[in-house]
N, C-alpha and C. Protein backbone atom coordinates (compact mmCIF):
# COMPACT_ATOMS: atom_id res chain seq x y z
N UNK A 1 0.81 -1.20 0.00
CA UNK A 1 0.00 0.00 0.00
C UNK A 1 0.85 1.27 0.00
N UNK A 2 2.24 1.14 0.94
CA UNK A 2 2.88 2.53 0.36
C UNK A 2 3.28 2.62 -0.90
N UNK A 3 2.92 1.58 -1.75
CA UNK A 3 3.72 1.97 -2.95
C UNK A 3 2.15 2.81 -3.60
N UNK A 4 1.21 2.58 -3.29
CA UNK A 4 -0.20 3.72 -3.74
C UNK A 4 0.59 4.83 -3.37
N UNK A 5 1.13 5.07 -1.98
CA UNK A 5 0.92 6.32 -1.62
C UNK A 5 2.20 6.76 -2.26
N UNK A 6 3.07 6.06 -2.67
CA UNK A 6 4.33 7.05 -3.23
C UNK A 6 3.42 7.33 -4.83
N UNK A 7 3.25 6.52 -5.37
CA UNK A 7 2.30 6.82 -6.86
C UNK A 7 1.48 7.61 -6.95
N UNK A 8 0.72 7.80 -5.84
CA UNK A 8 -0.20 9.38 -5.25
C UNK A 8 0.47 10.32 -5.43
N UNK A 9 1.44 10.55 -5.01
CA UNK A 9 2.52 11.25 -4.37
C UNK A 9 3.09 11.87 -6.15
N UNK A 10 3.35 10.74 -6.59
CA UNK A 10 3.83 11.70 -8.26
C UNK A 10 2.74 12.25 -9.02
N UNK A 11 2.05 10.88 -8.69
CA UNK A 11 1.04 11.75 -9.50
C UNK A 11 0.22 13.14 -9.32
N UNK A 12 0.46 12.82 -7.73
CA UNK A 12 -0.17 14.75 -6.90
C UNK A 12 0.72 15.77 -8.02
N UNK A 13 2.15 15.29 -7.86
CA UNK A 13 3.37 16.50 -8.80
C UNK A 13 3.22 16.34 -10.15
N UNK A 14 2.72 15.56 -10.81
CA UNK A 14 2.62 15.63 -12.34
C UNK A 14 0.85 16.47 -12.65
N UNK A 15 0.00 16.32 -11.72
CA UNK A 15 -1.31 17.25 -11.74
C UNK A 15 -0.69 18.67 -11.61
N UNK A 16 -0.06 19.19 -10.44
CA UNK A 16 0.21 19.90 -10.13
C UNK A 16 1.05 21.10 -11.08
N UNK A 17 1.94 20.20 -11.73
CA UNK A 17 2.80 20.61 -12.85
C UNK A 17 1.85 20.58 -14.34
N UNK A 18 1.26 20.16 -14.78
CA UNK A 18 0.20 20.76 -15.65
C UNK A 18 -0.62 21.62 -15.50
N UNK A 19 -1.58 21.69 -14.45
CA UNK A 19 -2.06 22.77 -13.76
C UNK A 19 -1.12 24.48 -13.87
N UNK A 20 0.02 24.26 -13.62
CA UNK A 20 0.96 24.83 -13.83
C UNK A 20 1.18 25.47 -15.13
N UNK A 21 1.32 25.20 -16.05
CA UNK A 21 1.46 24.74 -17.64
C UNK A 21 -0.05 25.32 -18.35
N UNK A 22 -0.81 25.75 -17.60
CA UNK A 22 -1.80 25.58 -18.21
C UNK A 22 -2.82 24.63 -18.90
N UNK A 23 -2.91 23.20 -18.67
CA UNK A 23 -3.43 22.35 -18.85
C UNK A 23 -4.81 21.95 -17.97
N UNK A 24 -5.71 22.38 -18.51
CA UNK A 24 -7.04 21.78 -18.02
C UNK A 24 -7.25 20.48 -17.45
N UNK A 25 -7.08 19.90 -16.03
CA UNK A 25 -7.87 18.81 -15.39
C UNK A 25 -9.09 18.19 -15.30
N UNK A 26 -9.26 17.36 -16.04
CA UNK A 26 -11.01 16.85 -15.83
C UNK A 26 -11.24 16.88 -14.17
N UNK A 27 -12.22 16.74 -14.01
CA UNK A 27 -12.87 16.77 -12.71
C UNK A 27 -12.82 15.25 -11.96
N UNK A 28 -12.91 14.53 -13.22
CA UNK A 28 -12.83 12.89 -12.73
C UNK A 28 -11.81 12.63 -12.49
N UNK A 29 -10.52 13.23 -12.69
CA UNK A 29 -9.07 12.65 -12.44
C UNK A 29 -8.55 12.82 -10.86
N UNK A 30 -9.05 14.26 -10.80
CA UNK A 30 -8.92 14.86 -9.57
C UNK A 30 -9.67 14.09 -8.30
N UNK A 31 -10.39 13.87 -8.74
CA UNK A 31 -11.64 12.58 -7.83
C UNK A 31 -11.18 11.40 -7.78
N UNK A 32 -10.47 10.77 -8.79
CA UNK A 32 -9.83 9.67 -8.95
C UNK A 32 -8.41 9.37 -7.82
N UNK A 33 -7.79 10.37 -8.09
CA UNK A 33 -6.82 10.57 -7.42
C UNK A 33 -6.87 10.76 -5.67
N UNK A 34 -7.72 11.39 -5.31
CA UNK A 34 -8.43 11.51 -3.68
C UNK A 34 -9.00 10.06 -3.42
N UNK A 35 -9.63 9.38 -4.43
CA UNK A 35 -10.05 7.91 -4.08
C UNK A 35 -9.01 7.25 -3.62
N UNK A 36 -8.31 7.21 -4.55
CA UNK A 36 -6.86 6.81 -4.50
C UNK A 36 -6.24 6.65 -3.33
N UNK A 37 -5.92 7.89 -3.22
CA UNK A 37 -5.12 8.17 -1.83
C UNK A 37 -5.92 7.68 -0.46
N UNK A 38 -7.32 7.87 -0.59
CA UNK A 38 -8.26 7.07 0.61
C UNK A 38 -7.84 5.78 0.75
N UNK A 39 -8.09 5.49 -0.52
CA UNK A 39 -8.04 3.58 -0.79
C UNK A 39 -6.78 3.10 0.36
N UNK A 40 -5.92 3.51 -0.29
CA UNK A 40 -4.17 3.58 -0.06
C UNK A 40 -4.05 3.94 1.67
N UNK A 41 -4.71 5.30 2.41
CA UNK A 41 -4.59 4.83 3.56
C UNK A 41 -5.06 4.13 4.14
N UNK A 42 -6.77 3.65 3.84
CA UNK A 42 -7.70 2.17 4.00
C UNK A 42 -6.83 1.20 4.42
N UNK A 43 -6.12 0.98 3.24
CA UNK A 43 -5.30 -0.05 2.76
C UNK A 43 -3.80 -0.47 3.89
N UNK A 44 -3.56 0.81 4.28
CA UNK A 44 -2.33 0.87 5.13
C UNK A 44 -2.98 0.24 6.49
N UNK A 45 -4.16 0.72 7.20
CA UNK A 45 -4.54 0.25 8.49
C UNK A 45 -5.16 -1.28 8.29
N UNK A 46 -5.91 -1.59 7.27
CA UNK A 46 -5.82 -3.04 7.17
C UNK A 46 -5.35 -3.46 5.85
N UNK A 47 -4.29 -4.22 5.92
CA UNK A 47 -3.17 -4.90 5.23
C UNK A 47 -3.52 -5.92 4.65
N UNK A 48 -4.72 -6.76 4.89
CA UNK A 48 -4.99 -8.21 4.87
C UNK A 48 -5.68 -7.76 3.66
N UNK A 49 -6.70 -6.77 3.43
CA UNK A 49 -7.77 -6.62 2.37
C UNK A 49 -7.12 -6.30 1.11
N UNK A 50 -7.40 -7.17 0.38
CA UNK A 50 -6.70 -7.06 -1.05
C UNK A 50 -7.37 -6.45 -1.47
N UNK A 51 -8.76 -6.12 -1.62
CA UNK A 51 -9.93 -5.68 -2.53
C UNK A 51 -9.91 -3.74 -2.19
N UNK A 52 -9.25 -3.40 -1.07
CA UNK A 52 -8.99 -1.88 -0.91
C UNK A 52 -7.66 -1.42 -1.83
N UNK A 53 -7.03 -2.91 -1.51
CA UNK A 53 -5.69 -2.34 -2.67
C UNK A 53 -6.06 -2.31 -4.07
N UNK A 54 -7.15 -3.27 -4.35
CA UNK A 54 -7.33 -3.36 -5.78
C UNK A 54 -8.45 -2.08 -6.43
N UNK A 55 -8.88 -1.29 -5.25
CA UNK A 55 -9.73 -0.24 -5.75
C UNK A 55 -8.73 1.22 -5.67
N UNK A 56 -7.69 0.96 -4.99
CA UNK A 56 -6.51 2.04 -4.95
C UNK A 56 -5.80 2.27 -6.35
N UNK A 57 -5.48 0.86 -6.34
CA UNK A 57 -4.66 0.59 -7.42
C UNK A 57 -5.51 1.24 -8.93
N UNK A 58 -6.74 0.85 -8.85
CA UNK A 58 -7.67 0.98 -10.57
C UNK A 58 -7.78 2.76 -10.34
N UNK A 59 -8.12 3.12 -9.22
CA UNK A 59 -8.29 4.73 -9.31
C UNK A 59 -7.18 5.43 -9.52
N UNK A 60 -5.89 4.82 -8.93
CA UNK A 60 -4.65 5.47 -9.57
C UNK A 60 -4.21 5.19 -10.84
N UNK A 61 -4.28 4.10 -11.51
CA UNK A 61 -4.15 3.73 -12.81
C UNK A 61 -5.11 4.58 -13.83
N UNK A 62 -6.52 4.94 -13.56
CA UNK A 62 -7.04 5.53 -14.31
C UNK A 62 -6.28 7.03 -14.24
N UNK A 63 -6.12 7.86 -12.70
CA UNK A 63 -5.61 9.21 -13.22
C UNK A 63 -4.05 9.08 -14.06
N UNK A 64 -2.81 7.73 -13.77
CA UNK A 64 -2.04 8.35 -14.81
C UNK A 64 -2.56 8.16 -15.54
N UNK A 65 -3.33 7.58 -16.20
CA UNK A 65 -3.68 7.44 -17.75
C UNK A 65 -3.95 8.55 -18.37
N UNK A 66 -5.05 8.78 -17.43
CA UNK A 66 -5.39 10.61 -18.00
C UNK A 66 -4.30 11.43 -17.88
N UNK A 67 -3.62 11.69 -16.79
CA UNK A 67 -2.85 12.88 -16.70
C UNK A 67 -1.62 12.65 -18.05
N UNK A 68 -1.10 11.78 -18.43
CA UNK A 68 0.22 11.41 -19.01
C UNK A 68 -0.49 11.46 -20.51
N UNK A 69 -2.35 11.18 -20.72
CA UNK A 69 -2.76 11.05 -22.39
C UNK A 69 -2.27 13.05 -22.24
N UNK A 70 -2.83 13.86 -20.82
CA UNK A 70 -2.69 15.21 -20.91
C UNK A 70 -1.37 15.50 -21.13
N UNK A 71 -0.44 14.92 -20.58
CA UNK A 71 1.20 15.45 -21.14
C UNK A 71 1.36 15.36 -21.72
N UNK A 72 1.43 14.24 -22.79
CA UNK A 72 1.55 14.01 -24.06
C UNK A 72 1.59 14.74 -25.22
N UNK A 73 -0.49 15.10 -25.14
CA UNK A 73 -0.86 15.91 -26.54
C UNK A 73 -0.64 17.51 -25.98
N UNK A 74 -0.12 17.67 -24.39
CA UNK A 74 -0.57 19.36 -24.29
C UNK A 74 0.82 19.60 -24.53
N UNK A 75 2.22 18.74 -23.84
CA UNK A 75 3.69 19.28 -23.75
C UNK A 75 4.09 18.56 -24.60
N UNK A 76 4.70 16.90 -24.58
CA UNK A 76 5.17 16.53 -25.24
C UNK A 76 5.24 14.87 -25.06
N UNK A 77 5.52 14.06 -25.87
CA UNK A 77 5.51 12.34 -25.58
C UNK A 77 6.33 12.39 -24.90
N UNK A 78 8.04 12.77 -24.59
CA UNK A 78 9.17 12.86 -23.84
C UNK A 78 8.60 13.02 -22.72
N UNK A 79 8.09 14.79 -22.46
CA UNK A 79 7.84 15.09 -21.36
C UNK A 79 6.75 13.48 -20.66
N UNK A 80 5.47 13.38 -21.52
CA UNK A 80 4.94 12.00 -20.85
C UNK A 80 5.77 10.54 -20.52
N UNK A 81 6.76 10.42 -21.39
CA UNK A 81 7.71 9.44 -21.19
C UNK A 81 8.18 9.27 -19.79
N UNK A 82 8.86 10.77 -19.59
CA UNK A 82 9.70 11.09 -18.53
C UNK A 82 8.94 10.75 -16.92
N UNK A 83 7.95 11.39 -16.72
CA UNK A 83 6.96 10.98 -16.33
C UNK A 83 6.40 9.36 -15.19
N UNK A 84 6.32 9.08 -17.27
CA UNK A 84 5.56 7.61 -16.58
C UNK A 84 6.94 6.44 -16.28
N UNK A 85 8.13 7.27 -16.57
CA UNK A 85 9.12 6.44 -15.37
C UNK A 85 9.13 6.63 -14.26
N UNK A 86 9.20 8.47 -13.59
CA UNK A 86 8.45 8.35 -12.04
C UNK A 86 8.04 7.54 -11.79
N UNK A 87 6.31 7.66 -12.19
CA UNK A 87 5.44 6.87 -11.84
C UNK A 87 5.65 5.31 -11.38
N UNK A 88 6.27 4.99 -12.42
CA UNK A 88 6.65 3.42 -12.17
C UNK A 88 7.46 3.00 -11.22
N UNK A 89 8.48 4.06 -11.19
CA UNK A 89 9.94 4.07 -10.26
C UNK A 89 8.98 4.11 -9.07
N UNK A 90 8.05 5.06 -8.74
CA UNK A 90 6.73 4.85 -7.62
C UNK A 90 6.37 4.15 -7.00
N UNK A 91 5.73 3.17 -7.85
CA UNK A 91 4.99 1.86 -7.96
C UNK A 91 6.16 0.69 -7.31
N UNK A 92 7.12 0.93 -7.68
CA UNK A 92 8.06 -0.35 -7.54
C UNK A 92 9.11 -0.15 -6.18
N UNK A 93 9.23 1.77 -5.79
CA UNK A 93 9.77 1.39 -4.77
C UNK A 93 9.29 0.93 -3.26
N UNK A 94 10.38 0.43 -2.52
CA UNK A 94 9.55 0.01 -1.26
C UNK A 94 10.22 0.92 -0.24
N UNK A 95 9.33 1.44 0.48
CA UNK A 95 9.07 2.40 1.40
C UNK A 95 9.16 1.92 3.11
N UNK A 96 10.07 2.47 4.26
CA UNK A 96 9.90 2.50 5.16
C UNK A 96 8.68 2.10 5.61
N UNK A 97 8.39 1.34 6.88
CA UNK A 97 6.72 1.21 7.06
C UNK A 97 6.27 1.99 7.84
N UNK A 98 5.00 2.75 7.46
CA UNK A 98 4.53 4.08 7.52
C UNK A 98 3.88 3.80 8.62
N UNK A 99 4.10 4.25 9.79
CA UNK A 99 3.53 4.51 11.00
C UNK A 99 2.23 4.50 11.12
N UNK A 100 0.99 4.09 11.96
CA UNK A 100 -0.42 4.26 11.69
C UNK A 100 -0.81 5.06 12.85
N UNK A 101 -0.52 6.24 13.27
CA UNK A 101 -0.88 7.01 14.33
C UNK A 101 -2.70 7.11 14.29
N UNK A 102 -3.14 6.70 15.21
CA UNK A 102 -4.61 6.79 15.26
C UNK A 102 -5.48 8.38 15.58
N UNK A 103 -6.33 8.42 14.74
CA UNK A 103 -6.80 9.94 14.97
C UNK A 103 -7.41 10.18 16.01
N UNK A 104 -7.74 9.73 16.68
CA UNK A 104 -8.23 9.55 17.84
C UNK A 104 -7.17 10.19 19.23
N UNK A 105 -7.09 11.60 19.66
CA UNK A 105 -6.45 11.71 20.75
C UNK A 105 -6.34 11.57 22.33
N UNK A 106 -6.03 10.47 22.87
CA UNK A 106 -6.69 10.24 24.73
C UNK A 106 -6.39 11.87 25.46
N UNK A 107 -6.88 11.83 26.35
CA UNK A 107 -7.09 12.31 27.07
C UNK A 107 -7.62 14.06 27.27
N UNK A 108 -8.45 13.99 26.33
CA UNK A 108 -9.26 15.33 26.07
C UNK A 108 -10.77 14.99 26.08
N UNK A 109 -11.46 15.88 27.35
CA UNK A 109 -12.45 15.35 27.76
C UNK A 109 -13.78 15.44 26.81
N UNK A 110 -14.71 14.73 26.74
CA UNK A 110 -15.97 14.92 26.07
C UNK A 110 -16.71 16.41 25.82
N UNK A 111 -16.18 16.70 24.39
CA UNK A 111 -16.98 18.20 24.67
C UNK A 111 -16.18 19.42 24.54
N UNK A 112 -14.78 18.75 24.51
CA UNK A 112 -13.45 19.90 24.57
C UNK A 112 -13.18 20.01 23.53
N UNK A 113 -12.71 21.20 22.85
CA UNK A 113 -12.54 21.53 21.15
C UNK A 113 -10.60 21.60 21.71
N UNK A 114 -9.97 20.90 20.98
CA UNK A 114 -8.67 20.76 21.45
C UNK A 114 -7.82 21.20 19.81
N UNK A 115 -6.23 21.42 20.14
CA UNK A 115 -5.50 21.54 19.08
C UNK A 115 -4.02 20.94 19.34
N UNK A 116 -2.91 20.05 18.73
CA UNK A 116 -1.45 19.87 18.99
C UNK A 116 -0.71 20.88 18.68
N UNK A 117 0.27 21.21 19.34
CA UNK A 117 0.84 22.50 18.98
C UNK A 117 2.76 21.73 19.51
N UNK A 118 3.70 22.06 18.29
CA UNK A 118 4.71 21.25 18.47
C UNK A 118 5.41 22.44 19.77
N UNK A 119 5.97 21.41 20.55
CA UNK A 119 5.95 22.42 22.07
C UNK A 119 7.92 22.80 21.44
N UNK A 120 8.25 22.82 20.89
CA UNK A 120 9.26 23.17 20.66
C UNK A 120 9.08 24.96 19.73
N UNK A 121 8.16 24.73 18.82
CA UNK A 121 7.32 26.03 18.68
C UNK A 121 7.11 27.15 19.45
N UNK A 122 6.61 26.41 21.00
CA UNK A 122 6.39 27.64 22.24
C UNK A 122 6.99 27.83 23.02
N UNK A 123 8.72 27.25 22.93
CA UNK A 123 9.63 27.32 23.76
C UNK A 123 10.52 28.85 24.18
N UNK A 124 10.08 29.54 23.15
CA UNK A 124 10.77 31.10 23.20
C UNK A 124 9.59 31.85 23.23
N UNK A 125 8.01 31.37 23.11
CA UNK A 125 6.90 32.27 23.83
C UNK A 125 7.03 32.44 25.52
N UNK A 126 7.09 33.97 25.51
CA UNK A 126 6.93 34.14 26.97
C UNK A 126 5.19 33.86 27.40
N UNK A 127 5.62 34.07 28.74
CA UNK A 127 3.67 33.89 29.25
C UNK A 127 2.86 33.25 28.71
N UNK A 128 3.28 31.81 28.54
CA UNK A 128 2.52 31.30 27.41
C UNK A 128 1.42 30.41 28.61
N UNK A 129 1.92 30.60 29.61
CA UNK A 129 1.25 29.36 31.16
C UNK A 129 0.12 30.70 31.11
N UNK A 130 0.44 32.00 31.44
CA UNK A 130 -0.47 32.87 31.63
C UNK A 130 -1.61 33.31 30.54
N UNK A 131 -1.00 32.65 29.26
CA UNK A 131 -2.42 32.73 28.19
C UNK A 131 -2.90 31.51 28.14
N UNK A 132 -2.66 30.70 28.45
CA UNK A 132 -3.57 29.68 28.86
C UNK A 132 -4.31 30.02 29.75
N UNK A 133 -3.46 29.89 31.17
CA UNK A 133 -4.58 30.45 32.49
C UNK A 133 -5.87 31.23 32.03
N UNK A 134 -5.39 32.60 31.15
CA UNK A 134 -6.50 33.84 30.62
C UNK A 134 -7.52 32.83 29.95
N UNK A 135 -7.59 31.87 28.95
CA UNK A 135 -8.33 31.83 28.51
C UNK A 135 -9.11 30.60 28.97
N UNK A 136 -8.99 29.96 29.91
CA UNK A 136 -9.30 28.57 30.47
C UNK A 136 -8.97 27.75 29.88
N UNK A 137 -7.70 27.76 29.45
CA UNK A 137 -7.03 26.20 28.86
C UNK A 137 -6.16 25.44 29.50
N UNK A 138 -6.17 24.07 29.70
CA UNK A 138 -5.52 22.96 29.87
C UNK A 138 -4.40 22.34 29.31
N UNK A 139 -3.56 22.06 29.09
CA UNK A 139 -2.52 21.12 28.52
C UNK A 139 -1.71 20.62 28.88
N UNK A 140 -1.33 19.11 27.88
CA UNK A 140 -0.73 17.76 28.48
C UNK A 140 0.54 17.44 27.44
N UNK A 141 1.52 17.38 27.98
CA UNK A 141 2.66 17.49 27.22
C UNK A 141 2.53 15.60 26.65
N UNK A 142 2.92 14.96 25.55
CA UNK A 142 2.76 14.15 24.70
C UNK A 142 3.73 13.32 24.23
N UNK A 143 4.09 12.12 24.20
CA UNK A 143 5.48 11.11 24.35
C UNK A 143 6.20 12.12 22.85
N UNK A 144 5.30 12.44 22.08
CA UNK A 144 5.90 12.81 20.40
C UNK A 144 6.37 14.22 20.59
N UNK A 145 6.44 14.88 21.57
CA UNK A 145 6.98 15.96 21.63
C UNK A 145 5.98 17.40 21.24
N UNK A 146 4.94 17.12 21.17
CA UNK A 146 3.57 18.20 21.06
C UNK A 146 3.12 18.27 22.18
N UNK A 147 1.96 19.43 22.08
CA UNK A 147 1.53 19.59 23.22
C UNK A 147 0.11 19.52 23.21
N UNK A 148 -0.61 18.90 24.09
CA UNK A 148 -2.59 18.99 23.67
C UNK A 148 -2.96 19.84 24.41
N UNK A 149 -3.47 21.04 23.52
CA UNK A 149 -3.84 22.21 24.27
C UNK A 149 -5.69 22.01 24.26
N UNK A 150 -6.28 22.16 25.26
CA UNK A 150 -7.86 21.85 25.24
C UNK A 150 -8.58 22.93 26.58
N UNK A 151 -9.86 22.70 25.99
CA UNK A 151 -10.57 23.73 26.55
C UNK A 151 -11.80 24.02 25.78
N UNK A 152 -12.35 25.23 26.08
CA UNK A 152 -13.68 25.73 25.21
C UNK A 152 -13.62 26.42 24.11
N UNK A 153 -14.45 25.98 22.69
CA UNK A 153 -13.79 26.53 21.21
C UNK A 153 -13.16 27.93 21.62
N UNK A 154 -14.45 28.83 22.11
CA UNK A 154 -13.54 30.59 21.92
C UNK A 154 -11.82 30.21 22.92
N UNK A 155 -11.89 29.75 23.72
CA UNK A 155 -10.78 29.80 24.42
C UNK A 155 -9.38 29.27 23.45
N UNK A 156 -9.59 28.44 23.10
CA UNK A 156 -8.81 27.93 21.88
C UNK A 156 -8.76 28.79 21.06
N UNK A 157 -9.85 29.46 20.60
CA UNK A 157 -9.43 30.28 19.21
C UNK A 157 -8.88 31.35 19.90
N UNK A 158 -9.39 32.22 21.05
CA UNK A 158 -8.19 32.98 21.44
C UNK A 158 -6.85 32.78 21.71
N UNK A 159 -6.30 31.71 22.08
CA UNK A 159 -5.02 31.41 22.41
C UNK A 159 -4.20 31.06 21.15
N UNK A 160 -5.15 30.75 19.62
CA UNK A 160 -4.18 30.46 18.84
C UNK A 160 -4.08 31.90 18.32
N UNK A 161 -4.77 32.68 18.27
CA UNK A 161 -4.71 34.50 17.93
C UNK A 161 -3.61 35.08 18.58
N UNK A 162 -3.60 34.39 19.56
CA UNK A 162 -2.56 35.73 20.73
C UNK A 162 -1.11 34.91 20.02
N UNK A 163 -1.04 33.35 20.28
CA UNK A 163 0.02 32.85 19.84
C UNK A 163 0.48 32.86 18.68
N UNK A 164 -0.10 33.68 17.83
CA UNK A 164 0.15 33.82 16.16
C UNK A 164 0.96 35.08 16.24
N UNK A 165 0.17 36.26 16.82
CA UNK A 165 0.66 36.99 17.30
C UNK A 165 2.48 37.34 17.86
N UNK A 166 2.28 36.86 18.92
CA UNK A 166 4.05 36.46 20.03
C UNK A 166 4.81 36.12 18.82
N UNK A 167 4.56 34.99 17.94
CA UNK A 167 5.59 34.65 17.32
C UNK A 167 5.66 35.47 16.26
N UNK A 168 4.72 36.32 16.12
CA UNK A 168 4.78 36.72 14.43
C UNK A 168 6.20 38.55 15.28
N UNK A 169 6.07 38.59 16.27
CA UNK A 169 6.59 39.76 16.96
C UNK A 169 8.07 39.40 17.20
N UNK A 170 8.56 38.12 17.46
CA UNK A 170 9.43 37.14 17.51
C UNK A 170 9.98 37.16 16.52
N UNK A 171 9.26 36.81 15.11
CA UNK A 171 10.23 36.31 13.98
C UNK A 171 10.51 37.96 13.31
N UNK A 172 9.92 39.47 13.69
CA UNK A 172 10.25 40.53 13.27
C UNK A 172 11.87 40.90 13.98
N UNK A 173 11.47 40.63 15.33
CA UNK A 173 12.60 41.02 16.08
C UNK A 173 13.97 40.27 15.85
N UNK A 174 13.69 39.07 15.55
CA UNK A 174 15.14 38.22 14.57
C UNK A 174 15.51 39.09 13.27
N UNK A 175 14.72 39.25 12.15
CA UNK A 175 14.68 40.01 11.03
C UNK A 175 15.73 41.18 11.05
C-alpha cells in the first residue's frame, strides 16, 4: 500500500505541474486521485484486504492514464515518457513502514474543542502558562513531543490568535 501512496505522491506533482502549464484537469481525475489516496490509507490500516488495494490501485491507474494522455498531446511524448518512469519508479519502490498514528487523541475530555501545537514552537513564547490560564485552557505534554492544548472553542481560538501573534513579533525582532 505505500507503494499507492508514493504513486499518489507523483502523481499529486505531475497534476500539479500541468495545472501549472496551463493544462485543463477533468474533474474525474482529480476525484480519482483523492479515491486513491483514501483507498491507499484504507489499505495501510488493514493490510490483509486485497480488494482496498485493488480499488486504490484501478483509481490510480485511471488518473495516470489521463494525466500522461494530458502530457503528451498538451507538452510533449518525452515530457509524458519522462513521467511515466516516475510513476513506475513509484509503484516499484519500497518504502519504510509508515507509521499508523490513530486519529483519535486520549485524554481530552468529552466536549473539549482541542488543538497539537509542536511544544518546541512555544519554547521562546513568553507567558505562554499565563495565556492559557486567561483563557481557560488545559494542557498535556505528549510522548511525540507536542503539546494537547484543550478547553472551550472561543478559548482555543483565542489562544491560537494571541500565539500567532508572540511569534509573528518574535520572527520581526530576529529580522
Amino acid at each position: 500500500m505505500a507503494n499507492c501512496q508514493n504513486a499518489a505522491k507523483v502523481l499529486d506533482e505531475l497534476m500539479l505541474e500541468l495545472m501549472e502549464k496551463g493544462i485543463t484537469i477533468p474533474r474525474q481525475a482529480v476525484d480519482d486521485l483523492k479515491s486513491g489516496r483514501s483507498f491507499a490509507n484504507i489499505g495501510i490500516r488493514q493490510p490483509n484486504d486485497s480488494d482496498i488495494e485493488a480499488k486504490a490501485m484501478f483509481a490510480l491507474q485511471n488518473v495516470e492514464m489521463n494525466l500522461l494522455s494530458l502530457a503528451e498531446t498538451g507538452i510533449s511524448a518525452e515530457y509524458a515518457e519522462k513521467w511515466q518512469g516516475r510513476i513506475s519508479k513509484a509503484y516499484s519502490e519500497e518504502t519504510a513502514q509508515v507509521s499508523t498514528a490513530s486519529a483519535f487523541v486520549s485524554g481530552v475530555p468529552k466536549g473539549k474543542h482541542w488543538i497539537r501545537i509542536q511544544a518546541s514552537e512555544l519554547s521562546e513564547v513568553h507567558g505562554f502558562q499565563k495565556l492559557l490560564d486567561a483563557n481557560m485552557l488545559s494542557s498535556v505534554a505528549q510522548e511525540d513531543g507536542y503539546l494537547l492544548i484543550y478547553g472551550k472553542k472561543e478559548g482555543v481560538t483565542a489562544f491560537l490568535k494571541e500565539i500567532r501573534k508572540m511569534i509573528g513579533k518574535m520572527e520581526k525582532c530576529k529580522i
